[in-house]
PDB file of N, CA and C in Angstrom:
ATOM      1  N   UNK A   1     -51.632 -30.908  11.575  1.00  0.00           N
ATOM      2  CA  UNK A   1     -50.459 -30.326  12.191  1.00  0.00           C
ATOM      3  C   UNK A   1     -50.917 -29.200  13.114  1.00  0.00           C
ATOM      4  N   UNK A   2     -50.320 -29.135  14.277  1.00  0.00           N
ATOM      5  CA  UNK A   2     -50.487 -27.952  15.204  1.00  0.00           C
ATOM      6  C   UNK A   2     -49.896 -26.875  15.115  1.00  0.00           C
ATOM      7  N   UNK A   3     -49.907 -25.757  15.872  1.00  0.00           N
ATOM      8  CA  UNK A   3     -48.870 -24.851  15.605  1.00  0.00           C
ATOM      9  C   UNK A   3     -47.768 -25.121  16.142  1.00  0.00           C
ATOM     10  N   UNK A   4     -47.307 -25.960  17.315  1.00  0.00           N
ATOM     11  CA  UNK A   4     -45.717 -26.263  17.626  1.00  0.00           C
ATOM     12  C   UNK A   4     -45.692 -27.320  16.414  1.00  0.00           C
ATOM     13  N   UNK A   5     -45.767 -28.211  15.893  1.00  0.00           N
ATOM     14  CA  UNK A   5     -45.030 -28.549  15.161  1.00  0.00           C
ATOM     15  C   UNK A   5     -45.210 -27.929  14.028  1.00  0.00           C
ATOM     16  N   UNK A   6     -45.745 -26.964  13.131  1.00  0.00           N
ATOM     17  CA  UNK A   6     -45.500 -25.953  12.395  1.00  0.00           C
ATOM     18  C   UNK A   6     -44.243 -24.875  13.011  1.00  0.00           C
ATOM     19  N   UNK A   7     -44.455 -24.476  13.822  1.00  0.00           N
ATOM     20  CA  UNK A   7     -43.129 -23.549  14.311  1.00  0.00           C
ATOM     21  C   UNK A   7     -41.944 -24.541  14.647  1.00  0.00           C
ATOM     22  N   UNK A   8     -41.542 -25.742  14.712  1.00  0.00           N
ATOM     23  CA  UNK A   8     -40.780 -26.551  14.692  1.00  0.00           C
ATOM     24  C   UNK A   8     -39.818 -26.758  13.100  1.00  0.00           C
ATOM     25  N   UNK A   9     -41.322 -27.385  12.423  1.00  0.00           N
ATOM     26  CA  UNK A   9     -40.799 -27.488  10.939  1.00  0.00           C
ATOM     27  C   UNK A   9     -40.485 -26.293  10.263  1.00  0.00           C
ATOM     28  N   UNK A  10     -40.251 -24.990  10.656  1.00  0.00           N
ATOM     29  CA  UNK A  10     -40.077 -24.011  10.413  1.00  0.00           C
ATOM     30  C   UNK A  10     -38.791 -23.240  10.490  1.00  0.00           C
ATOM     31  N   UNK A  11     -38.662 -23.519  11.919  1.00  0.00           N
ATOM     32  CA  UNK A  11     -37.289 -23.351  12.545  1.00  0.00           C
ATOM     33  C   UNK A  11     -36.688 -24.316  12.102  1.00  0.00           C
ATOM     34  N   UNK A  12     -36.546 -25.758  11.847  1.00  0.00           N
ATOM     35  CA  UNK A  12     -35.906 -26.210  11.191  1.00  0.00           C
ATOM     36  C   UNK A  12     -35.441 -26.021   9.694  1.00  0.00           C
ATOM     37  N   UNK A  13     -36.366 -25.327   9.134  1.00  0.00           N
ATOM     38  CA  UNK A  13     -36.072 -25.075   7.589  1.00  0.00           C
ATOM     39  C   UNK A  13     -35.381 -24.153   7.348  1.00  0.00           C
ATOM     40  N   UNK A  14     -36.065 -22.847   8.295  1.00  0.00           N
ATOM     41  CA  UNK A  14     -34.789 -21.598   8.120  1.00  0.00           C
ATOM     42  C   UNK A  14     -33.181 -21.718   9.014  1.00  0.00           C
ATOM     43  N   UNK A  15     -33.551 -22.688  10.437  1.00  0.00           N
ATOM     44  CA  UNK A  15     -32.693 -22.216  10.968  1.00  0.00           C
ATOM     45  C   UNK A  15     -32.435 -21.615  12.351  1.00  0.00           C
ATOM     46  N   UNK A  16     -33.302 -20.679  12.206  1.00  0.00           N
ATOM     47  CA  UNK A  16     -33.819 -20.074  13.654  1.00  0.00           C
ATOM     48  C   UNK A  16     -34.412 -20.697  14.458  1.00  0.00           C
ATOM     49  N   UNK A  17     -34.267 -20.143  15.845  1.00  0.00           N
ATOM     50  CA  UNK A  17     -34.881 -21.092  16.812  1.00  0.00           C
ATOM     51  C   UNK A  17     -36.752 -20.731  17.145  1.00  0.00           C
ATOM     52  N   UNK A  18     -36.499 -22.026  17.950  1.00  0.00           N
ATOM     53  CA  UNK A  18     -38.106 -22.150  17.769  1.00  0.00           C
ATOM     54  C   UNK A  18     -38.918 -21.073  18.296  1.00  0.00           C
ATOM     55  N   UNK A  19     -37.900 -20.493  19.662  1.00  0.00           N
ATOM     56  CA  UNK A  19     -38.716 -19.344  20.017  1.00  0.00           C
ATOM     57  C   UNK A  19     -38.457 -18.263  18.898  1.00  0.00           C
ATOM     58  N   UNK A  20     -37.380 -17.811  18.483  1.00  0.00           N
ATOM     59  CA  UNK A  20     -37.889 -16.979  16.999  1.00  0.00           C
ATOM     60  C   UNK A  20     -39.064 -16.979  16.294  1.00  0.00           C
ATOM     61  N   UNK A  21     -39.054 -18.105  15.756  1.00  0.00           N
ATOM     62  CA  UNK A  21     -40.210 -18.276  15.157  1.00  0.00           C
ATOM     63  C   UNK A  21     -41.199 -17.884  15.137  1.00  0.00           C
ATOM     64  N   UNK A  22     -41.839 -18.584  16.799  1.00  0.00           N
ATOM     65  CA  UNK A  22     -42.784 -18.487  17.409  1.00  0.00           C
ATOM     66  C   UNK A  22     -43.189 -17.029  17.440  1.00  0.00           C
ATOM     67  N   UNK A  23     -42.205 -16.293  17.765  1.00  0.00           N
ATOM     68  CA  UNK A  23     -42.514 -14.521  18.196  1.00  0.00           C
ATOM     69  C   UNK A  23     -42.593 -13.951  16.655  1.00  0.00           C
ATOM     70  N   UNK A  24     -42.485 -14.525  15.743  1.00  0.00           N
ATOM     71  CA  UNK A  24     -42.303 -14.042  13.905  1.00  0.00           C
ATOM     72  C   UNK A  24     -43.695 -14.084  13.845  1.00  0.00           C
ATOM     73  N   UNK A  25     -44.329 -15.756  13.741  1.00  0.00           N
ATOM     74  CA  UNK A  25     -45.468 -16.173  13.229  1.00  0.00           C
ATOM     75  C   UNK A  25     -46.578 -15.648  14.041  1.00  0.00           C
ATOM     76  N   UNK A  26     -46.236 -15.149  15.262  1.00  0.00           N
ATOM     77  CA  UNK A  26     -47.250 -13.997  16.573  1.00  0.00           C
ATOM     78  C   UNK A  26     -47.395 -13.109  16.204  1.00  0.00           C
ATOM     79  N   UNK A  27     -46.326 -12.547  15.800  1.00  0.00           N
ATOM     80  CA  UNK A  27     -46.576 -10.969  15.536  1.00  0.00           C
ATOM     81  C   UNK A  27     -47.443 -10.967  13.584  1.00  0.00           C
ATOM     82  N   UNK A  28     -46.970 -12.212  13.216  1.00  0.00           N
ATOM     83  CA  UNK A  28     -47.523 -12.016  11.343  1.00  0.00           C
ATOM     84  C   UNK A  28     -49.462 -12.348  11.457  1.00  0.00           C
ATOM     85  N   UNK A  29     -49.560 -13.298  12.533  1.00  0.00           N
ATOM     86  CA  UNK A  29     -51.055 -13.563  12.377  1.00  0.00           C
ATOM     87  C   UNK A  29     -51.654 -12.185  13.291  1.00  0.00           C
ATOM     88  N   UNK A  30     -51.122 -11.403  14.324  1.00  0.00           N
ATOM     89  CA  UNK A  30     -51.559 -10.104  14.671  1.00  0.00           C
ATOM     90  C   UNK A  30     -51.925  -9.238  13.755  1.00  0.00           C
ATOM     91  N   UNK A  31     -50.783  -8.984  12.725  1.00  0.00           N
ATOM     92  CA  UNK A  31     -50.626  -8.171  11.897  1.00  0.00           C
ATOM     93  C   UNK A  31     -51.875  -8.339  10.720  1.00  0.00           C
ATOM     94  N   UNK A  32     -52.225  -9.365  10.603  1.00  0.00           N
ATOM     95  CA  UNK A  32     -53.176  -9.868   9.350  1.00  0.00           C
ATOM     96  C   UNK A  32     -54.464  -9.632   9.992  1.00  0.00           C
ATOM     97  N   UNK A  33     -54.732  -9.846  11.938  1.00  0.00           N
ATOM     98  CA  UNK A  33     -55.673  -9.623  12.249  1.00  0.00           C
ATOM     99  C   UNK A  33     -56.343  -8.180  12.721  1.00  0.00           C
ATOM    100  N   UNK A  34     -55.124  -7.678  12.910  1.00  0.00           N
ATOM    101  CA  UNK A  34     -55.423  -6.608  12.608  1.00  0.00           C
ATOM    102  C   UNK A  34     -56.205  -5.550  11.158  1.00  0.00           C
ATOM    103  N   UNK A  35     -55.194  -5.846  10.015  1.00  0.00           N
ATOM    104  CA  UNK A  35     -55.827  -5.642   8.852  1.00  0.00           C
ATOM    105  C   UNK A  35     -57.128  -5.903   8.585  1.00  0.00           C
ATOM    106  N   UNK A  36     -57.669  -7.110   8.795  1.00  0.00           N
ATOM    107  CA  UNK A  36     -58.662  -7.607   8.481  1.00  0.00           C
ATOM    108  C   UNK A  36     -59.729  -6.709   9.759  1.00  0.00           C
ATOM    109  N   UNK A  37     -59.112  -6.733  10.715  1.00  0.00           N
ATOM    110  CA  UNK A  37     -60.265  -5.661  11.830  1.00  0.00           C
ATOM    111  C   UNK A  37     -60.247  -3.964  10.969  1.00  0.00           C
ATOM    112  N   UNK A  38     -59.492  -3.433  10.431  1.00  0.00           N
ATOM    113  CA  UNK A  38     -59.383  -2.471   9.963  1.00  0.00           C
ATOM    114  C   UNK A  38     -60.363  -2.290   8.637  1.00  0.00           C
ATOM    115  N   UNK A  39     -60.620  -3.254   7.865  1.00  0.00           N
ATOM    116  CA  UNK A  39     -61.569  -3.407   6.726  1.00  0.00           C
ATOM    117  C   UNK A  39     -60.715  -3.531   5.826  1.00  0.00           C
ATOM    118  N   UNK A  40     -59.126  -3.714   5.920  1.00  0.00           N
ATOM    119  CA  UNK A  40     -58.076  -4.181   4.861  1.00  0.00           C
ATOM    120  C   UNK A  40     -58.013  -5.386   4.730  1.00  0.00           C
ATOM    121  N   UNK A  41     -56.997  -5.531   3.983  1.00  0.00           N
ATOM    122  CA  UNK A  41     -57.013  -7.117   3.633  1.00  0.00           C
ATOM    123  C   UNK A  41     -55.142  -6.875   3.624  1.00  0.00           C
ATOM    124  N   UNK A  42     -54.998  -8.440   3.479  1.00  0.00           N
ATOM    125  CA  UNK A  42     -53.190  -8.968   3.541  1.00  0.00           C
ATOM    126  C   UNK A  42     -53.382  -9.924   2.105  1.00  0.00           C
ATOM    127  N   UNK A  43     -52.352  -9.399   1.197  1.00  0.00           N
ATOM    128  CA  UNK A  43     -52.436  -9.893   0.069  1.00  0.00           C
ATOM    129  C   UNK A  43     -50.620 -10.987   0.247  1.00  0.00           C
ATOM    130  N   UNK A  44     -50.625 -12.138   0.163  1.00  0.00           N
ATOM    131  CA  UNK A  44     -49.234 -12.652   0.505  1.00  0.00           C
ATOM    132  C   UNK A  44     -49.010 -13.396  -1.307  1.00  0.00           C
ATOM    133  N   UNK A  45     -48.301 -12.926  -1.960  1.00  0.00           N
ATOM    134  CA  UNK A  45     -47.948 -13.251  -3.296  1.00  0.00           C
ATOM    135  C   UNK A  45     -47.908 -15.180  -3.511  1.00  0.00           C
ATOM    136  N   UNK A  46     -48.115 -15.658  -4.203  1.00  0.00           N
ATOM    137  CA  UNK A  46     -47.991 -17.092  -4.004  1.00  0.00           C
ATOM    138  C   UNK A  46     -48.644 -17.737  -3.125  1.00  0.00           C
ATOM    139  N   UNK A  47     -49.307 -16.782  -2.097  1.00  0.00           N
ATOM    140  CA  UNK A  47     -50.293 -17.914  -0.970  1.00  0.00           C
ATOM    141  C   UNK A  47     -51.757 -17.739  -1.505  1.00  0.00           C
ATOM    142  N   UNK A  48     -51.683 -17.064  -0.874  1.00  0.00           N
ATOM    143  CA  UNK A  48     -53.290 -15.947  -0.821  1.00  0.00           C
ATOM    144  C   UNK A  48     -53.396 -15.060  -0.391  1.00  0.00           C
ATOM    145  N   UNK A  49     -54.646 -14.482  -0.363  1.00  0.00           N
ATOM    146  CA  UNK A  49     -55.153 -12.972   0.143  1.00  0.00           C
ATOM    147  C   UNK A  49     -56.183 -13.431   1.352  1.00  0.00           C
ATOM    148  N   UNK A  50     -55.886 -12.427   2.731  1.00  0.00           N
ATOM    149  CA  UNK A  50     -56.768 -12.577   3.852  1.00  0.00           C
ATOM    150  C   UNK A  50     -57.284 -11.369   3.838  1.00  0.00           C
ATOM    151  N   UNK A  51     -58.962 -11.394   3.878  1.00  0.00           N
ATOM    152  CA  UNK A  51     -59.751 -10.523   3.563  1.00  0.00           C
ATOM    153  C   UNK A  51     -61.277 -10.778   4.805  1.00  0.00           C
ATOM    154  N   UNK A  52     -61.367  -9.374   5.532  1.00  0.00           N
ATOM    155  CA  UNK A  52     -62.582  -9.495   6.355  1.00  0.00           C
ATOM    156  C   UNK A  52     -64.197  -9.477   5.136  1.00  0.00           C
ATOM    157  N   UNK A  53     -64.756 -10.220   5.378  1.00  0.00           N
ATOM    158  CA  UNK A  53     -65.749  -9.866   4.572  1.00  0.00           C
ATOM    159  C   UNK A  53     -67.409  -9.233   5.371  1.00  0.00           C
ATOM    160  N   UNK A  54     -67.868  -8.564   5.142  1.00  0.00           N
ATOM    161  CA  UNK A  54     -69.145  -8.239   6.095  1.00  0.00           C
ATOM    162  C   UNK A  54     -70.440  -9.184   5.823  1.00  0.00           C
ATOM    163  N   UNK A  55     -71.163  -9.538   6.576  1.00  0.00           N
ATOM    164  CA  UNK A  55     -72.422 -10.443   6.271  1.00  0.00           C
ATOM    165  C   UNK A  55     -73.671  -9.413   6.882  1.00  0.00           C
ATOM    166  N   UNK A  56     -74.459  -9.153   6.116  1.00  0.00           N
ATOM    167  CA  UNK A  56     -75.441  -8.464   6.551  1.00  0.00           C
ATOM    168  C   UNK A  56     -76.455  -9.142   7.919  1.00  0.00           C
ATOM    169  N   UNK A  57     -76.975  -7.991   8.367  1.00  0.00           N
ATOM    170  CA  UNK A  57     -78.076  -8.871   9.528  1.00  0.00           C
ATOM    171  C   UNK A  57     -79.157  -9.499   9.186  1.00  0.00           C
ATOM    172  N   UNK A  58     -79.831 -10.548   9.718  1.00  0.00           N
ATOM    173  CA  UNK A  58     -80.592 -11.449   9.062  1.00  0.00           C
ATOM    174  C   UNK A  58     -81.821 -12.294   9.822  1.00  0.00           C
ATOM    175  N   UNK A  59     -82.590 -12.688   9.065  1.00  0.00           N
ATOM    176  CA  UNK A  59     -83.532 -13.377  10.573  1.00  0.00           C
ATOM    177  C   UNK A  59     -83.526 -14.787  10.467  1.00  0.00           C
ATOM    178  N   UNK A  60     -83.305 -15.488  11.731  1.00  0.00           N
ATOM    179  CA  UNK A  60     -83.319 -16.744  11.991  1.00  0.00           C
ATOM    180  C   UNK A  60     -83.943 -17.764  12.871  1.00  0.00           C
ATOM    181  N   UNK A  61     -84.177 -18.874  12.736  1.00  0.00           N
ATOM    182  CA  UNK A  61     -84.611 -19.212  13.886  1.00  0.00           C
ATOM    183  C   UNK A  61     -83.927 -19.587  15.015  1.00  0.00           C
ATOM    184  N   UNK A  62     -85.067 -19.798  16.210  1.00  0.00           N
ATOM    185  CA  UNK A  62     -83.842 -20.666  17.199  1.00  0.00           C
ATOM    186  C   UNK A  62     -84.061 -21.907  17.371  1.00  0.00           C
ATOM    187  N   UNK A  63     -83.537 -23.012  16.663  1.00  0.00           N
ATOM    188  CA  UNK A  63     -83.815 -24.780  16.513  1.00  0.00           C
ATOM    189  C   UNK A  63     -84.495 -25.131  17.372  1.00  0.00           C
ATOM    190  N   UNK A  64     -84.541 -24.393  19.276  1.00  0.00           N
ATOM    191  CA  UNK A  64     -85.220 -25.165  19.919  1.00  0.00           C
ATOM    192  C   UNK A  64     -86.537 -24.666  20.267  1.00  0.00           C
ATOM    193  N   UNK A  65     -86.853 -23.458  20.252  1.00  0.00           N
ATOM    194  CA  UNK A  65     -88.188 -22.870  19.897  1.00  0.00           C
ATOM    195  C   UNK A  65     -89.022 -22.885  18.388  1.00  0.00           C
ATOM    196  N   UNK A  66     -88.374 -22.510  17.739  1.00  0.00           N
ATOM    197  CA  UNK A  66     -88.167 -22.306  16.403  1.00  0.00           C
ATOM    198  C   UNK A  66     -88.966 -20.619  16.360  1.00  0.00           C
ATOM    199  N   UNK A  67     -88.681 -20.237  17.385  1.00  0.00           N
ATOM    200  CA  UNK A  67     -89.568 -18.413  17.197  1.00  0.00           C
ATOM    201  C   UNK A  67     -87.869 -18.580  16.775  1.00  0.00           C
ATOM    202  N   UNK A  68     -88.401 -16.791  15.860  1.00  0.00           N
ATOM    203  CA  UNK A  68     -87.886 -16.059  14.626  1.00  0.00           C
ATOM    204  C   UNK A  68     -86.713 -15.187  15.669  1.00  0.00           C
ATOM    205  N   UNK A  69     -86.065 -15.141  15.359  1.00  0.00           N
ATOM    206  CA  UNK A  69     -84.623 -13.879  16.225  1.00  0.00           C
ATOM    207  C   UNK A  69     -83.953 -13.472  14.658  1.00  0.00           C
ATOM    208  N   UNK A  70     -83.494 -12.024  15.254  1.00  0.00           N
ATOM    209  CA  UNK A  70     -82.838 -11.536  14.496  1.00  0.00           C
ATOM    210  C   UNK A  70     -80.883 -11.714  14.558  1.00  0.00           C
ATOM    211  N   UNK A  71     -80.454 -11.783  13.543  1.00  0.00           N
ATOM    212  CA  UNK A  71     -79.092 -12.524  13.720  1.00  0.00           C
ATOM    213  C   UNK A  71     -78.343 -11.089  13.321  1.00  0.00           C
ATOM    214  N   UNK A  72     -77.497 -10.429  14.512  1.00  0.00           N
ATOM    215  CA  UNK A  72     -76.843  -9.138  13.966  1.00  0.00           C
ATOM    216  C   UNK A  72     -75.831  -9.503  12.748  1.00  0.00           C
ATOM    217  N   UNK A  73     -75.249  -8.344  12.380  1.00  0.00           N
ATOM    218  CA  UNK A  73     -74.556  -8.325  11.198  1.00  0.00           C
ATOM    219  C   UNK A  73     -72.853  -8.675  11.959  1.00  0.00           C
ATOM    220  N   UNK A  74     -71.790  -8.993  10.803  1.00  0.00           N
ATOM    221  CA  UNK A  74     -70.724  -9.052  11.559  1.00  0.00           C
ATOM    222  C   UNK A  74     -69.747  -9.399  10.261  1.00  0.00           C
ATOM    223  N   UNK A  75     -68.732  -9.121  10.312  1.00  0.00           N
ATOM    224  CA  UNK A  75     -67.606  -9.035   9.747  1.00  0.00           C
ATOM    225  C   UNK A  75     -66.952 -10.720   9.616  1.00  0.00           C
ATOM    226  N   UNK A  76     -66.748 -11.493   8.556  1.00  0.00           N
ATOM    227  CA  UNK A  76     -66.258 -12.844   8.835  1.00  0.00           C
ATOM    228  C   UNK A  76     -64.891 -13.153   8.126  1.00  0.00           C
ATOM    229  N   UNK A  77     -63.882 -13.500   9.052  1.00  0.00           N
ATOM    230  CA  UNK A  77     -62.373 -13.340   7.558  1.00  0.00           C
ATOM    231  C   UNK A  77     -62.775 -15.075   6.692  1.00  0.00           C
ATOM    232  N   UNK A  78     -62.208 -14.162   5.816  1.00  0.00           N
ATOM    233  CA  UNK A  78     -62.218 -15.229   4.293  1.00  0.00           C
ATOM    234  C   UNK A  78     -60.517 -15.087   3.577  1.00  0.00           C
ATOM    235  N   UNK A  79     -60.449 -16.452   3.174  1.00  0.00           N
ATOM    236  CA  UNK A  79     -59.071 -16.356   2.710  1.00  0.00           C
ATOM    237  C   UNK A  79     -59.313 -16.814   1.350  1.00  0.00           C
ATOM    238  N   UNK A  80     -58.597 -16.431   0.440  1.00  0.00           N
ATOM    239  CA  UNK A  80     -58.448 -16.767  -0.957  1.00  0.00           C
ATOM    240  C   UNK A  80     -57.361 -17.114  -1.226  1.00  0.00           C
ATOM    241  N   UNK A  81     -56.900 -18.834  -2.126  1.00  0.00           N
ATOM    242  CA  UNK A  81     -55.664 -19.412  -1.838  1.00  0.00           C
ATOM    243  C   UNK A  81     -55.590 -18.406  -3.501  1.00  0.00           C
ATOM    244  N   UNK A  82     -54.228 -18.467  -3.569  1.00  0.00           N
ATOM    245  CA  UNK A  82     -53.181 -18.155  -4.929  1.00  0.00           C
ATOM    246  C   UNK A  82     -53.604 -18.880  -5.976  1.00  0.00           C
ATOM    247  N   UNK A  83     -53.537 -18.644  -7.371  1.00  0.00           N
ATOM    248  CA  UNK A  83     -52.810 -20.084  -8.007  1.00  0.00           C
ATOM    249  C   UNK A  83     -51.778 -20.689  -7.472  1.00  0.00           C
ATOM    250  N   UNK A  84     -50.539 -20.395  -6.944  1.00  0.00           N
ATOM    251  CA  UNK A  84     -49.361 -20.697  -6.737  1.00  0.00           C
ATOM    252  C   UNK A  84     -49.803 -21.984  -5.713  1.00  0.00           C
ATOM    253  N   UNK A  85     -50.588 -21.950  -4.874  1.00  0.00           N
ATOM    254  CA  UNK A  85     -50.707 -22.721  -4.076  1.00  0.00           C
ATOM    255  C   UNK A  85     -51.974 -23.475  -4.184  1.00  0.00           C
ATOM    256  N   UNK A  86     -53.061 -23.515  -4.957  1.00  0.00           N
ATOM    257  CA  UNK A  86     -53.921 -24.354  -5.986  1.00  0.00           C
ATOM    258  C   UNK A  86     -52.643 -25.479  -6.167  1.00  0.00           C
ATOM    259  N   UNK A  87     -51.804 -24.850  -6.777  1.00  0.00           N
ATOM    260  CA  UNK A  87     -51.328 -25.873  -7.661  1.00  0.00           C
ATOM    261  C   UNK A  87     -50.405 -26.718  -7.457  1.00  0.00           C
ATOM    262  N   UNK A  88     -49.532 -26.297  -6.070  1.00  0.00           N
ATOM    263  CA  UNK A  88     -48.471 -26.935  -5.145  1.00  0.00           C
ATOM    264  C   UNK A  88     -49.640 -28.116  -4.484  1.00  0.00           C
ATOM    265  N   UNK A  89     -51.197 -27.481  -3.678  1.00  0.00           N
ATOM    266  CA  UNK A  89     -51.907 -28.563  -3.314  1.00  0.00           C
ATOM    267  C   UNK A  89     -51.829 -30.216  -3.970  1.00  0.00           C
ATOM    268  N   UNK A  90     -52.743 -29.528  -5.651  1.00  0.00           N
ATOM    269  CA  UNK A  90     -52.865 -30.666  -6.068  1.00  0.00           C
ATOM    270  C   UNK A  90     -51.970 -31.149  -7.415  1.00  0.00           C
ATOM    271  N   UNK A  91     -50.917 -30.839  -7.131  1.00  0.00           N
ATOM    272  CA  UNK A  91     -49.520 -31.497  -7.825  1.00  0.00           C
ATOM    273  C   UNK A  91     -49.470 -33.144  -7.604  1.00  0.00           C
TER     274      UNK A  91
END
């Protein structure tokens, strides 16, 4: 599924129109990306928790030389589903 037909099946469920939606689900994935740039996390009850996690710097190769480079460090978001939604999955 894409995001128009997610913001479709959406607006259909609540009601609101699609551009509603659309400007809801904009401003909610901002809001989470933000958090997660901040070093917070978005805890959503029944879904999951969106959480930046840090990966330290590291050395690697490069496949087509194979000389050694160093790989900087960087922040990667990670999501953790609920039970609630474990269990809606595999129902």
């Amino acid at each position: 599924m894409n995001f128009k037909d997610f913001v479709k099946l959406v607006a259909a469920k609540t009601g609101f129109t699609q551009k509603d939606v659309k400007e809801v689900l904009d401003a909610s994935f901002d809001v989470v990306g933000d958090a997660m740039q901040e070093g917070s996390y978005v805890n959503v009850p029944g879904f999951g928790k969106f959480v930046a996690k840090a990966k330290p710097a590291r050395e690697g190769r490069n496949p087509a030389t194979g000389e050694q480079i160093m790989i900087a460090a960087k922040n990667m978001p990670k999501f953790t589903a609920a039970k609630a939604l474990k269990e809606k999955v595999n129902a």
